[in-house]
Every structure is written in structure tokens, then in C-alpha cells.
C-alpha atoms as a PDB file:
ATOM      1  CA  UNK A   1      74.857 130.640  48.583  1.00  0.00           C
ATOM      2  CA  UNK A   2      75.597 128.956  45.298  1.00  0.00           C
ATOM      3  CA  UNK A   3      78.166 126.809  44.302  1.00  0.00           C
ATOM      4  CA  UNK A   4      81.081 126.473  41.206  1.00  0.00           C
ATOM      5  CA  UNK A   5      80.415 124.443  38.348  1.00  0.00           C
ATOM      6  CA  UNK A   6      83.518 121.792  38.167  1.00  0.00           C
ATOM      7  CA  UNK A   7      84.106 120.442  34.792  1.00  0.00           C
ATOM      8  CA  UNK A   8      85.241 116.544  34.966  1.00  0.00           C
ATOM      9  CA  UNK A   9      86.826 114.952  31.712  1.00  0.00           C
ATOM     10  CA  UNK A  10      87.484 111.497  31.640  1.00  0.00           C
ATOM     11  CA  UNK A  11      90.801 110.175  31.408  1.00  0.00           C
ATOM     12  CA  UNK A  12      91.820 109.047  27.651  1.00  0.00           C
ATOM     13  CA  UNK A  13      90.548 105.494  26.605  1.00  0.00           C
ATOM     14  CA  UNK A  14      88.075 105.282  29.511  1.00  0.00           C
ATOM     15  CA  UNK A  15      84.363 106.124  29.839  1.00  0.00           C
ATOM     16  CA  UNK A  16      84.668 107.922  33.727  1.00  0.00           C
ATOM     17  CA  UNK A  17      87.070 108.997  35.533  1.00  0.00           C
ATOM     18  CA  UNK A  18      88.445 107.658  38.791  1.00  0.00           C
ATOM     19  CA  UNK A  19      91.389 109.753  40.772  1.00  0.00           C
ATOM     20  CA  UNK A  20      93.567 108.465  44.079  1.00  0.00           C
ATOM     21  CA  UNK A  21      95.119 110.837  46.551  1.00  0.00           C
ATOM     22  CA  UNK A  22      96.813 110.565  49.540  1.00  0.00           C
ATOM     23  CA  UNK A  23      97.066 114.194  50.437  1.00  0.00           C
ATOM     24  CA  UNK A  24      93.795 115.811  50.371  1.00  0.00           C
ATOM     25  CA  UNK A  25      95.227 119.087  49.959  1.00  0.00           C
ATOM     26  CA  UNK A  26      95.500 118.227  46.303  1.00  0.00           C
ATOM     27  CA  UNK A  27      91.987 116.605  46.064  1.00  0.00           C
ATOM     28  CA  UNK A  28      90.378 119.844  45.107  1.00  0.00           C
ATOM     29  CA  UNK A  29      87.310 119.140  46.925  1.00  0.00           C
ATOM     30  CA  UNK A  30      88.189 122.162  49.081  1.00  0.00           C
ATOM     31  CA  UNK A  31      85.508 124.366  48.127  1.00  0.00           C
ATOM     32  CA  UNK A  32      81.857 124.233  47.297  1.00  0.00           C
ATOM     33  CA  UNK A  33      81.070 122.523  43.859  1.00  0.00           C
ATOM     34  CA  UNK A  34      78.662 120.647  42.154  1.00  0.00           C
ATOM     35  CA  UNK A  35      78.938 118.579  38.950  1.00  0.00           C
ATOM     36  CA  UNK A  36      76.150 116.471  36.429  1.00  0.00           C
ATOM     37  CA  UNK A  37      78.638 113.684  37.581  1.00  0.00           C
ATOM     38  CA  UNK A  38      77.335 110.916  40.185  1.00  0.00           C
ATOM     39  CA  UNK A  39      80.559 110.444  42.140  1.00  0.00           C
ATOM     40  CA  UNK A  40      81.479 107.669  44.838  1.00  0.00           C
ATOM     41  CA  UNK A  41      84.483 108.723  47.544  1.00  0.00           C
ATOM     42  CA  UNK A  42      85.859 106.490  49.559  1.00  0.00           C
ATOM     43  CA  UNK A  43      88.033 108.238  52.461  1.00  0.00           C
ATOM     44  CA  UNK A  44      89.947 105.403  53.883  1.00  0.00           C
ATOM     45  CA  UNK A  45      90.390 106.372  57.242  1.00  0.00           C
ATOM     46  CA  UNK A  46      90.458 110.244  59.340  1.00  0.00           C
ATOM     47  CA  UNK A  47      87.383 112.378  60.390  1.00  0.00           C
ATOM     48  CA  UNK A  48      85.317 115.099  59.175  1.00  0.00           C
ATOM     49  CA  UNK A  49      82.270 116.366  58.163  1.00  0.00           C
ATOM     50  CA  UNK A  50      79.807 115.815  55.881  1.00  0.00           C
ATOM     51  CA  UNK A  51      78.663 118.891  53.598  1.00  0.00           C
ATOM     52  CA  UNK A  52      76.317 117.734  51.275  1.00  0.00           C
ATOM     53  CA  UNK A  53      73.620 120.207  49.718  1.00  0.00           C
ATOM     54  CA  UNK A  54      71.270 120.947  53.350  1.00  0.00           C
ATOM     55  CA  UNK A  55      72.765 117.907  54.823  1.00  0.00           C
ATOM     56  CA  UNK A  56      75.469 118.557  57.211  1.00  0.00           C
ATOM     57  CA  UNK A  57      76.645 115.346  59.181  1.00  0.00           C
ATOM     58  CA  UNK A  58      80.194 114.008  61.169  1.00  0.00           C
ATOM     59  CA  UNK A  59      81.761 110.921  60.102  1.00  0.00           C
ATOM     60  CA  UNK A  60      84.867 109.513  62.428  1.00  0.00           C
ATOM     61  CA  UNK A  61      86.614 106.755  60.914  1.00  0.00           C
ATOM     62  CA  UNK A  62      86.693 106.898  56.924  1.00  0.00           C
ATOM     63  CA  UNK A  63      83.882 106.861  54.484  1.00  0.00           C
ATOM     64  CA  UNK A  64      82.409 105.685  51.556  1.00  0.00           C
ATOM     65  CA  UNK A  65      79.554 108.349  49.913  1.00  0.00           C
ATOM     66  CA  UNK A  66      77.753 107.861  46.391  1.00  0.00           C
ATOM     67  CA  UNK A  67      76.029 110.944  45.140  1.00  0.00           C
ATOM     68  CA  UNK A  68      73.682 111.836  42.683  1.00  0.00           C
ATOM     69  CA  UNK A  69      74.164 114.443  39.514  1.00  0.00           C
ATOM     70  CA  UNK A  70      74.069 118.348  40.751  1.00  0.00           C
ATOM     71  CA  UNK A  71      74.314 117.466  44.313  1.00  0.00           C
ATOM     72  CA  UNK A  72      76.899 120.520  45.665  1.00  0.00           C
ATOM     73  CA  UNK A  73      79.159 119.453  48.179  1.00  0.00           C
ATOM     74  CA  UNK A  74      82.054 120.627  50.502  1.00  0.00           C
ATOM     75  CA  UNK A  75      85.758 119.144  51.127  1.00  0.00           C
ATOM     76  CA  UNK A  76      85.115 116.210  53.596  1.00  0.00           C
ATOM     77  CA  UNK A  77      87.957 115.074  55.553  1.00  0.00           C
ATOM     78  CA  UNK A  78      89.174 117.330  58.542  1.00  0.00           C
ATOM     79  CA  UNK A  79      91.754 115.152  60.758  1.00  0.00           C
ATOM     80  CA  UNK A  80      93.963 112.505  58.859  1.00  0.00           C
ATOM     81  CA  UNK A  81      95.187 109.188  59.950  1.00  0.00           C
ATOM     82  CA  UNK A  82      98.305 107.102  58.901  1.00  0.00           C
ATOM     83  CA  UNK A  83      98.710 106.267  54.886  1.00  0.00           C
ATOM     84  CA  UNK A  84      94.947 107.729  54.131  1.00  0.00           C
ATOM     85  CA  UNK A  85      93.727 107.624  50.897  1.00  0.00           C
ATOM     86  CA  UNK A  86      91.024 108.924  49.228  1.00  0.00           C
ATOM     87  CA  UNK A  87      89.380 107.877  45.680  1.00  0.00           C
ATOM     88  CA  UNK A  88      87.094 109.753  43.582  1.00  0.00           C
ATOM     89  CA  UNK A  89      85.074 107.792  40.997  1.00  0.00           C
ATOM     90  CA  UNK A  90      82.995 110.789  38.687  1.00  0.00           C
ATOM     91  CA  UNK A  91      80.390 109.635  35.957  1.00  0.00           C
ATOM     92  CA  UNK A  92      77.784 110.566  34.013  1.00  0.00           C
ATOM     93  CA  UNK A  93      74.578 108.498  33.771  1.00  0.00           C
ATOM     94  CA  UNK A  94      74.333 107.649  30.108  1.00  0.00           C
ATOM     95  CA  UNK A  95      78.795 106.811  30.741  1.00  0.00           C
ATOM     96  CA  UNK A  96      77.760 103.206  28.744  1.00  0.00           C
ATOM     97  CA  UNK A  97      75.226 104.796  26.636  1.00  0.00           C
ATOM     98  CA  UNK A  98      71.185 106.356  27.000  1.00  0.00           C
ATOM     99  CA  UNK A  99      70.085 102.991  27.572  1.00  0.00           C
ATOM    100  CA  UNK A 100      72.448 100.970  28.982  1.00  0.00           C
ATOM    101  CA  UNK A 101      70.910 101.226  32.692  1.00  0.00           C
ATOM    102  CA  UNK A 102      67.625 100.647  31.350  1.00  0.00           C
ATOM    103  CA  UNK A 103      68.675  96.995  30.489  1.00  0.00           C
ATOM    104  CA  UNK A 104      66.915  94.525  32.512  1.00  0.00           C
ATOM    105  CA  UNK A 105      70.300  93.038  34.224  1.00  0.00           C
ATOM    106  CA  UNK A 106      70.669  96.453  35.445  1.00  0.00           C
ATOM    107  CA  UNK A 107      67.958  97.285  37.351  1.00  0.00           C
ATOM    108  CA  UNK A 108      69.232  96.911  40.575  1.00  0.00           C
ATOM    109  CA  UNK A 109      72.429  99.815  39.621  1.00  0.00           C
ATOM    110  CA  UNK A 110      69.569 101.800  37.990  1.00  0.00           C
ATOM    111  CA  UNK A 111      67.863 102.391  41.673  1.00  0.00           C
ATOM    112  CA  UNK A 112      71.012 102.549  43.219  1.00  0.00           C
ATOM    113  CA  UNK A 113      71.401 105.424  41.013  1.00  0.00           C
ATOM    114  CA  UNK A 114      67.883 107.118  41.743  1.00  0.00           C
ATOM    115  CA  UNK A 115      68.664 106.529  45.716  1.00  0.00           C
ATOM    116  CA  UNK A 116      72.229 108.376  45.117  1.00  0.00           C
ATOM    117  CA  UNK A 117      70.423 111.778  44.284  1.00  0.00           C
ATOM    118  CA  UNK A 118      69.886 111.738  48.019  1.00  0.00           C
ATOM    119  CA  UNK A 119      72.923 111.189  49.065  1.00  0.00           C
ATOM    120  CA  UNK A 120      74.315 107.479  50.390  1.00  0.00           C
ATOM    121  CA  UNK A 121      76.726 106.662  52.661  1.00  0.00           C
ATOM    122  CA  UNK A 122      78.113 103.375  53.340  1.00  0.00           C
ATOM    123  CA  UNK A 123      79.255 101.580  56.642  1.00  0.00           C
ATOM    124  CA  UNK A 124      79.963  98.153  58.065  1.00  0.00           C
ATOM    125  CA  UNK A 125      82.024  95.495  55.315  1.00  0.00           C
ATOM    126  CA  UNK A 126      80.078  97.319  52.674  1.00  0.00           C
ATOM    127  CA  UNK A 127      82.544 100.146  53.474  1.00  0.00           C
ATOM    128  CA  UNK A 128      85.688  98.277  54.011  1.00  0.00           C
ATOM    129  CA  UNK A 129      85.610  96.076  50.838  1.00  0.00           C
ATOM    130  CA  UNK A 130      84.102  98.740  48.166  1.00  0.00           C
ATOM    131  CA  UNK A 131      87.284 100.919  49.532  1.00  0.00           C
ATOM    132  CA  UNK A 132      89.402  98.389  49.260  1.00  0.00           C
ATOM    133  CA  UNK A 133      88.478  97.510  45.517  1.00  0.00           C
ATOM    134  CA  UNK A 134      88.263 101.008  44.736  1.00  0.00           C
ATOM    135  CA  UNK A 135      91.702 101.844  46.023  1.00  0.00           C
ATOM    136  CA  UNK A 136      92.936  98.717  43.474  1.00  0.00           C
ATOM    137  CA  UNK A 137      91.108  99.980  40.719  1.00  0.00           C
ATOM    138  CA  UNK A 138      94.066 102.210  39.629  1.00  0.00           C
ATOM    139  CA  UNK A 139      96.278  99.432  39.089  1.00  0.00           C
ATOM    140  CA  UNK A 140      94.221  98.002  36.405  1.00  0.00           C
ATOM    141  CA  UNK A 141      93.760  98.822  32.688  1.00  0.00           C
ATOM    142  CA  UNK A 142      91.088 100.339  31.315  1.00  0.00           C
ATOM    143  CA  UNK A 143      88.805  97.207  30.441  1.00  0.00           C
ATOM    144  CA  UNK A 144      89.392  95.767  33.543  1.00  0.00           C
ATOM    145  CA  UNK A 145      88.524  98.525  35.675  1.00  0.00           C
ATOM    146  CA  UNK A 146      85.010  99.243  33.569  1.00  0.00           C
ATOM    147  CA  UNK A 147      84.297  95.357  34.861  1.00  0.00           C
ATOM    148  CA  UNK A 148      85.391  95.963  38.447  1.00  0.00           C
ATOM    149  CA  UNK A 149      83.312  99.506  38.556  1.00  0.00           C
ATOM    150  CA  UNK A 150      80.522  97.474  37.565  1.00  0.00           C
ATOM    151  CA  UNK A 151      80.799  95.024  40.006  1.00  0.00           C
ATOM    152  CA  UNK A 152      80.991  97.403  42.293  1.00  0.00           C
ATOM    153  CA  UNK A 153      78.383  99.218  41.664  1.00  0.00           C
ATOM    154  CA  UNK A 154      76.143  95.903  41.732  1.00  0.00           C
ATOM    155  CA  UNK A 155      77.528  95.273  45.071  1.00  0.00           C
ATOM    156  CA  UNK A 156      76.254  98.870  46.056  1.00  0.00           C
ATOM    157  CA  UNK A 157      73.329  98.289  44.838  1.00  0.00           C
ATOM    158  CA  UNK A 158      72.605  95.113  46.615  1.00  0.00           C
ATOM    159  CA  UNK A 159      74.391  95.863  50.231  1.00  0.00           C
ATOM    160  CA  UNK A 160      71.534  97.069  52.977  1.00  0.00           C
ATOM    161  CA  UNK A 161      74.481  98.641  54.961  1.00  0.00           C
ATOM    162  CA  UNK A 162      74.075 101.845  53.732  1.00  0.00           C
ATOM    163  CA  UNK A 163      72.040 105.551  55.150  1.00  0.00           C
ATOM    164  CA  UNK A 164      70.016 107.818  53.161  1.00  0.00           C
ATOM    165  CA  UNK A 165      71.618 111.287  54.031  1.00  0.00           C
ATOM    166  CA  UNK A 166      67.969 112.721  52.374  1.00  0.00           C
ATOM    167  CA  UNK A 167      70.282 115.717  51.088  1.00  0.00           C
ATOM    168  CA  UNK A 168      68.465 118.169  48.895  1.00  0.00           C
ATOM    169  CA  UNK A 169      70.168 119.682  45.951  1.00  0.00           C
ATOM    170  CA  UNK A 170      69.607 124.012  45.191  1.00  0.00           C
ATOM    171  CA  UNK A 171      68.878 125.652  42.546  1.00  0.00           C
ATOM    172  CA  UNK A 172      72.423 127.073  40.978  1.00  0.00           C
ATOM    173  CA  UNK A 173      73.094 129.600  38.284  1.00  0.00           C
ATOM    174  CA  UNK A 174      77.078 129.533  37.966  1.00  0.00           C
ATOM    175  CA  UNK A 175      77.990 132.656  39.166  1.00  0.00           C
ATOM    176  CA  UNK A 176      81.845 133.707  40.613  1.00  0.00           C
ATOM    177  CA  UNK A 177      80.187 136.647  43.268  1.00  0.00           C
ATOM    178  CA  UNK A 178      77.897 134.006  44.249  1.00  0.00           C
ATOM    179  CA  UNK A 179      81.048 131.271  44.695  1.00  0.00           C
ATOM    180  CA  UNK A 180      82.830 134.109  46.105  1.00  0.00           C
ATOM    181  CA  UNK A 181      79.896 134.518  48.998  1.00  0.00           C
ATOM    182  CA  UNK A 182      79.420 131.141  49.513  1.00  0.00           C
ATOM    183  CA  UNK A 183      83.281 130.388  50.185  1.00  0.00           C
ATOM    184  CA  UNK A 184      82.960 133.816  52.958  1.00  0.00           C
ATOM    185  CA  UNK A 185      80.074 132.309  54.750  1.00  0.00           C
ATOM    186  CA  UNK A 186      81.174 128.979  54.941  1.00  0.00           C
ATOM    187  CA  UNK A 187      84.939 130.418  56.276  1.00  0.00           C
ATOM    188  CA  UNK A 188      83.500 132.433  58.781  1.00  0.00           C
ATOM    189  CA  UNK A 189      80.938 129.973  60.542  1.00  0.00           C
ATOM    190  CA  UNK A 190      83.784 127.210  60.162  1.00  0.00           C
ATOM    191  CA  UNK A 191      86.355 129.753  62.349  1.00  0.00           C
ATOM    192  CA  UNK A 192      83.504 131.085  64.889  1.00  0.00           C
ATOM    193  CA  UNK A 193      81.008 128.566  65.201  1.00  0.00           C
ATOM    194  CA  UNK A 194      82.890 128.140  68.712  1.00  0.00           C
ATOM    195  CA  UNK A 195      81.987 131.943  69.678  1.00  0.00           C
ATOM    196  CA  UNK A 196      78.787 134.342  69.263  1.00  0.00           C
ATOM    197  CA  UNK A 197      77.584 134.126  65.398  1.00  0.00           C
ATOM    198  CA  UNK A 198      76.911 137.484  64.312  1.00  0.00           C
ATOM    199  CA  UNK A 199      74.766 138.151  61.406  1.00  0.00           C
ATOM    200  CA  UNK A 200      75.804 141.421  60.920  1.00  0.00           C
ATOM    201  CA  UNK A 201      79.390 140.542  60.569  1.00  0.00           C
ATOM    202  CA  UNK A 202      78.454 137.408  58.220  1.00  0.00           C
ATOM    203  CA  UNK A 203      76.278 140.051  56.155  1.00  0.00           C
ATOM    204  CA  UNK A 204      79.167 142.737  56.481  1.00  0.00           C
ATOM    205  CA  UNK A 205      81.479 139.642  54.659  1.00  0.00           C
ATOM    206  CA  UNK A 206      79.562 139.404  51.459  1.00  0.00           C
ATOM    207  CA  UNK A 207      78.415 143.300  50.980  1.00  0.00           C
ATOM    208  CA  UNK A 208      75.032 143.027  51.662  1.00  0.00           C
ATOM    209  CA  UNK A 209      72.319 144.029  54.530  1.00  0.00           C
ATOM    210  CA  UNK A 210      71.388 142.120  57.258  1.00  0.00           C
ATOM    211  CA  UNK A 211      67.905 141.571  56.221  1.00  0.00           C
ATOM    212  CA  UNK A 212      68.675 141.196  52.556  1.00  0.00           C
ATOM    213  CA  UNK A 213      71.419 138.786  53.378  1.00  0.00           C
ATOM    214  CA  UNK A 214      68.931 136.507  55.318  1.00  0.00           C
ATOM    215  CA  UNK A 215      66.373 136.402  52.683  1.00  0.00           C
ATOM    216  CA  UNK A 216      69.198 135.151  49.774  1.00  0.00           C
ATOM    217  CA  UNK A 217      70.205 132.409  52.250  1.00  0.00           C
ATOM    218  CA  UNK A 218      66.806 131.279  53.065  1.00  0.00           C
ATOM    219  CA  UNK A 219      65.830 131.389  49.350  1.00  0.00           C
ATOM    220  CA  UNK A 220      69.168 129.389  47.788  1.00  0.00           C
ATOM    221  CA  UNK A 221      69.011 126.818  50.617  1.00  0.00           C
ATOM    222  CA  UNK A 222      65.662 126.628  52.301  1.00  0.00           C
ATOM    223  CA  UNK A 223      67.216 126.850  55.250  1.00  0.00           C
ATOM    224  CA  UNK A 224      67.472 130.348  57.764  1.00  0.00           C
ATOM    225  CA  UNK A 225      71.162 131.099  58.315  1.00  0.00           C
ATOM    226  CA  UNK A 226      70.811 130.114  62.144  1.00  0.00           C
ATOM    227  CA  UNK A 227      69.507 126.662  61.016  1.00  0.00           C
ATOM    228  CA  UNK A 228      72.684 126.456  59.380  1.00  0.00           C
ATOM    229  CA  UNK A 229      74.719 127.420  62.181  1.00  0.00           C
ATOM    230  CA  UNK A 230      73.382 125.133  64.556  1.00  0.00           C
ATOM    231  CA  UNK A 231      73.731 122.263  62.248  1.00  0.00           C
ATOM    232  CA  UNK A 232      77.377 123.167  61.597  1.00  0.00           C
ATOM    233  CA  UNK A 233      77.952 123.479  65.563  1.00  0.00           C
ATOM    234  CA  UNK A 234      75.746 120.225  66.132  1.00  0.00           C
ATOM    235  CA  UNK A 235      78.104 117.687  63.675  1.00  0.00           C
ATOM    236  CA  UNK A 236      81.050 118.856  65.496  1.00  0.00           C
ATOM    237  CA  UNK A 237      79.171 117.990  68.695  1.00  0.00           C
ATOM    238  CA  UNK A 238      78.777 114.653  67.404  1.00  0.00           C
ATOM    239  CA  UNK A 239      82.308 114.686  66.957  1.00  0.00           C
ATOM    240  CA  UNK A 240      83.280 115.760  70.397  1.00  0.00           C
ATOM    241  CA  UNK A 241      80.827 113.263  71.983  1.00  0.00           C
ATOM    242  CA  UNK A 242      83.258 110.881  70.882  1.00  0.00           C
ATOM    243  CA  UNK A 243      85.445 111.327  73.786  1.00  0.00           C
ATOM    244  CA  UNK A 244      84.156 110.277  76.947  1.00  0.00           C
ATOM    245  CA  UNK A 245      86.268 112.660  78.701  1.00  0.00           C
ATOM    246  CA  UNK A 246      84.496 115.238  77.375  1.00  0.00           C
ATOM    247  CA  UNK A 247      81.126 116.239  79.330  1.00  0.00           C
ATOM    248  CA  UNK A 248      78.005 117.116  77.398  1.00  0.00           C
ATOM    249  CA  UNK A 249      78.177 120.542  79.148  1.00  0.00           C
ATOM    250  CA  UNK A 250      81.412 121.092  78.070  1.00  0.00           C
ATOM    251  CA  UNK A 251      80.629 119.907  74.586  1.00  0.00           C
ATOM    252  CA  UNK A 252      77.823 122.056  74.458  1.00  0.00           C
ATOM    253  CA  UNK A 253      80.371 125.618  75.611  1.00  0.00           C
ATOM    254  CA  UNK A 254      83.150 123.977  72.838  1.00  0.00           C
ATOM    255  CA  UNK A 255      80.518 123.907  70.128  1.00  0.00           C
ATOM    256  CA  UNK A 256      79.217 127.599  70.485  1.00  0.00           C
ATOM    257  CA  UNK A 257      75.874 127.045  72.494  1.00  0.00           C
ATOM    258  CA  UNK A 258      76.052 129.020  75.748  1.00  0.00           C
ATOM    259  CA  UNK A 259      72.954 127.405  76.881  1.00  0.00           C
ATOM    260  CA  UNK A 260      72.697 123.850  77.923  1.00  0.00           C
ATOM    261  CA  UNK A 261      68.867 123.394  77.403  1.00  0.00           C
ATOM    262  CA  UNK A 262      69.169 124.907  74.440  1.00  0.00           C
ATOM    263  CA  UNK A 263      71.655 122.595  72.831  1.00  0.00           C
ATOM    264  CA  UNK A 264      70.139 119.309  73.936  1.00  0.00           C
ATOM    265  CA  UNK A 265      67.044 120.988  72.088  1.00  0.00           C
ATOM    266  CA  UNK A 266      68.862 121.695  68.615  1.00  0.00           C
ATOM    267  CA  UNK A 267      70.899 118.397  69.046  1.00  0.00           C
ATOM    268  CA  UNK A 268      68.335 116.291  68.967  1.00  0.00           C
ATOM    269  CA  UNK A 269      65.516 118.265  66.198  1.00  0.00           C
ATOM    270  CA  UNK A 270      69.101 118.141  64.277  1.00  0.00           C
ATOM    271  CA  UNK A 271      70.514 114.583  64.982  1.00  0.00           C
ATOM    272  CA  UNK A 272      67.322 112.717  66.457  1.00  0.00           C
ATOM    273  CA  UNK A 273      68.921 112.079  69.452  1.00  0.00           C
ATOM    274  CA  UNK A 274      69.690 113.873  72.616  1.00  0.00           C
ATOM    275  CA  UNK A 275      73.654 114.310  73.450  1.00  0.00           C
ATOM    276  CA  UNK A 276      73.301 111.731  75.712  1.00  0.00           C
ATOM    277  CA  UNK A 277      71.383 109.063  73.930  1.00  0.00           C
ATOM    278  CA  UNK A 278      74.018 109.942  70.707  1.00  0.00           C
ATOM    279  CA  UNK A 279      77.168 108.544  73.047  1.00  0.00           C
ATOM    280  CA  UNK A 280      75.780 105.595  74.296  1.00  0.00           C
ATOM    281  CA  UNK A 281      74.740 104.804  70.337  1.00  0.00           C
ATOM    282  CA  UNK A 282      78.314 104.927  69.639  1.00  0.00           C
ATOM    283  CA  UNK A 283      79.386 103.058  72.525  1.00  0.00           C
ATOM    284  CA  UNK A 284      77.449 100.202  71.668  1.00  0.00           C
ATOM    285  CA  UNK A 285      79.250 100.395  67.773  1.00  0.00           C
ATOM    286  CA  UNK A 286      82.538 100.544  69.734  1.00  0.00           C
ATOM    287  CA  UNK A 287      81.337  97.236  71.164  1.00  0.00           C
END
């Protein structure tokens, strides 16, 4: 399971390069990437999951992400709501120079930096007013948006409203069978996760055997392809759990697990929370 190499170029007479879309079907972050870039998104509003090296998570209402260099990540938002927009800020560390973050004004952006290799994402006012800036930032010219990425990135690096998503980047050697096999698996979970998983079909999909299959997913991403499975089924739990119409049982049938027991176990070793204990913690945000 490796990912594509995406080559970023910044836009003439600027030192990064920031994008705005309002259709993410020509964001390109459909498919599984990675880049030496540190990139911030900010997804104004709509749903969808998180797919960020192991880490697989559910946001619901917009979201603001910075991550690190060589962090390979999936196409986030799933479900979109009125005029959404979505902004992609891409640079490289050294973007003012090899020692411009080791200046002593910018020591607070130079952690922010070593926490984004992890994986950050954002929530509460943080969220709101860093999106809202962002979103401005194409208006201005070129000097003036440098100043206002700074600032920015100060406020990042002050703000406590913010989550360590502890994501762990693999081990990639750009390869197009290897991009080919990633895109199969990810298609095939994504459009049965609701039914039976069956390794031999997800095997059958990139031309190799069961057993040799399950020991080039376990090497590339540390993780057994069940594992990944589960976590895929368990974020769009957390999406489900959402509605209170919903019951946990049925949640549980919707997301693929037959067993009941057996999904309150993988939801919480996944999500640190039982289903139950999960909806009440976003009732009380609702509040």
C-alpha cells in the first residue's frame, strides 16, 4: 500500500502555494498522495473522513488539518454543504530560507511545525477564524498574503484548540503498481465495508495471494488488513452515531459488524470510547 508522489510548484512571484475550490471534484485530493510539502486545509463546512497515514478518523462539520512533510493522505470531504470551500496552503520548510524558522521570533511556528508531522487538527474559534483568513488570502497580493500566512501560522502555533491525530507516516518508494494497489484496496473496503470483507477477493484485486497480500499490508502500514477494516467501518460509525434516530445496534449492522459485542469492542480499542459514551460526547458539544 504505497502512495503517488504529487509534485507542488508554487505559483509565480510567491514562495508557497495556496489553492481555493469550491467543488472538490477538482481538488485532486482524490487519491492517495504524499508530498515533502507541510500543507494546512481548511474544509469550510460538509463531512467526511479523515485518511491520514494509519490514522483514520470522521469529522462532521468542516475542518481545519496542518500536516507535516511525507505524511500520505486520502481525499477528505464525503457529504457537502451550501457554498463549501476548501483551501489548500502547500510549503516546504526552508519556503523563507534554511534558517529562517530557526530565528528566535520563530520558535513558537518552528514547534508548530515539529507537532504537524503528526498530524493536527483544529476545532473551536481556532477553526472558524484560521478558515476564514485563509479563504481571504486569495484576494491579496503576494506580499500581503506571505504576512497574513505568517500570522497565521503564529496563531496556530499559539491556539490550544487543536488534537494530535498521532498519524504515522510509511515508508514509500514511488511506484505506479503500488499506487495502482493502493487505489483497489482502498475502493473496495470503501464500497463493502457495509457487507462481509473478504480477503480473498481484496487479494484477488491486486494479483497477489492471500497470504502474500497480508504480509505487504502489514509491512507498508504496520497495520493487519482487518485492523484497517475495522477502523474504516468504526469512523463511519462515528458518523452514524450522529443521528439519534439511529440505534447503536443498528449502527453497528450499517457499518459491517454482524456482532454487537464485537463492535462495542473495536469501537472503543479504535475510538476510546464505547458507542454509547461517543454520543453523549457529542451531545454535550451540541450543547
Amino acid at each position: 500500500m504505497k502512495a503517488s508522489l504529487e509534485k507542488i510548484e508554487p505559483v509565480f512571484g510567491s514562495s508557497f502555494n495556496i489553492r481555493r475550490f469550491t467543488d472538490i471534484r477538482n481538488s485532486g485530493s482524490g487519491f492517495w498522495h504524499f508530498h515533502p510539502e507541510y500543507e494546512i486545509v481548511y474544509i469550510s463546512n460538509g463531512r467526511g473522513k479523515r485518511h491520514i497515514g494509519d490514522h483514520i478518523s470522521y469529522y462532521e462539520d468542516g475542518d481545519l488539518i496542518f500536516l507535516g512533510p511525507d505524511l500520505p493522505h486520502f481525499g477528505f470531504t464525503e457529504d457537502l454543504a451550501d457554498d463549501h470551500v476548501e483551501v489548500v496552503v502547500q510549503m516546504k520548510e526552508d519556503f523563507l530560507g534554511p534558517d529562517f524558522l530557526r530565528r528566535p521570533e520563530m520558535q513558537g511556528i518552528e514547534q508548530l511545525f515539529q507537532r504537524a508531522k503528526q498530524g493536527i487538527t483544529y476545532f473551536g474559534e481556532t477553526k472558524k477564524v484560521v478558515g476564514k483568513r485563509l479563504d481571504r488570502m486569495m484576494g491579496l497580493n503576494n506580499f500581503d498574503r506571505l504576512l497574513e500566512l505568517l500570522a497565521l501560522l503564529e496563531m496556530m502555533a499559539r491556539s490550544t484548540e487543536y488534537k494530535l491525530l498521532n498519524a504515522k507516516g510509511l515508508a514509500f518508494e514511488v511506484s505506479a503498481q503500488d499506487h495502482e494497489r493502493m487505489q483497489a484496496v482502498y475502493e473496495y473496503v470503501e464500497t463493502h465495508f457495509q457487507q462481509e470483507i473478504n480477503l480473498d477477493e481484496a487479494s484477488r484485486r491486486v494479483n497477489m495471494t492471500s497470504p502474500a497480500f497480508c504480509r505487504y499490508f502489514k509491512k507498508l502500514t504496520s497495520k493487519t488488513f482487518i485492523q484497517f477494516t475495522n477502523e474504516f467501518r468504526v469512523a463511519h460509525a462515528c458518523r452514524m452515531l450522529a443521528n439519534d434516530d439511529e440505534s447503536i445496534a443498528g449502527v453497528s449492522f450499517e457499518c459491517g459488524f454482524n456482532n454487537l459485542s464485537h463492535f462495542n469492542k473495536q469501537f472503543k480499542k479504535i475510538a476510546g470510547l464505547s458507542p454509547r459514551e461517543y454520543r453523549k460526547s457529542l451531545r454535550k458539544v451540541v450543547q
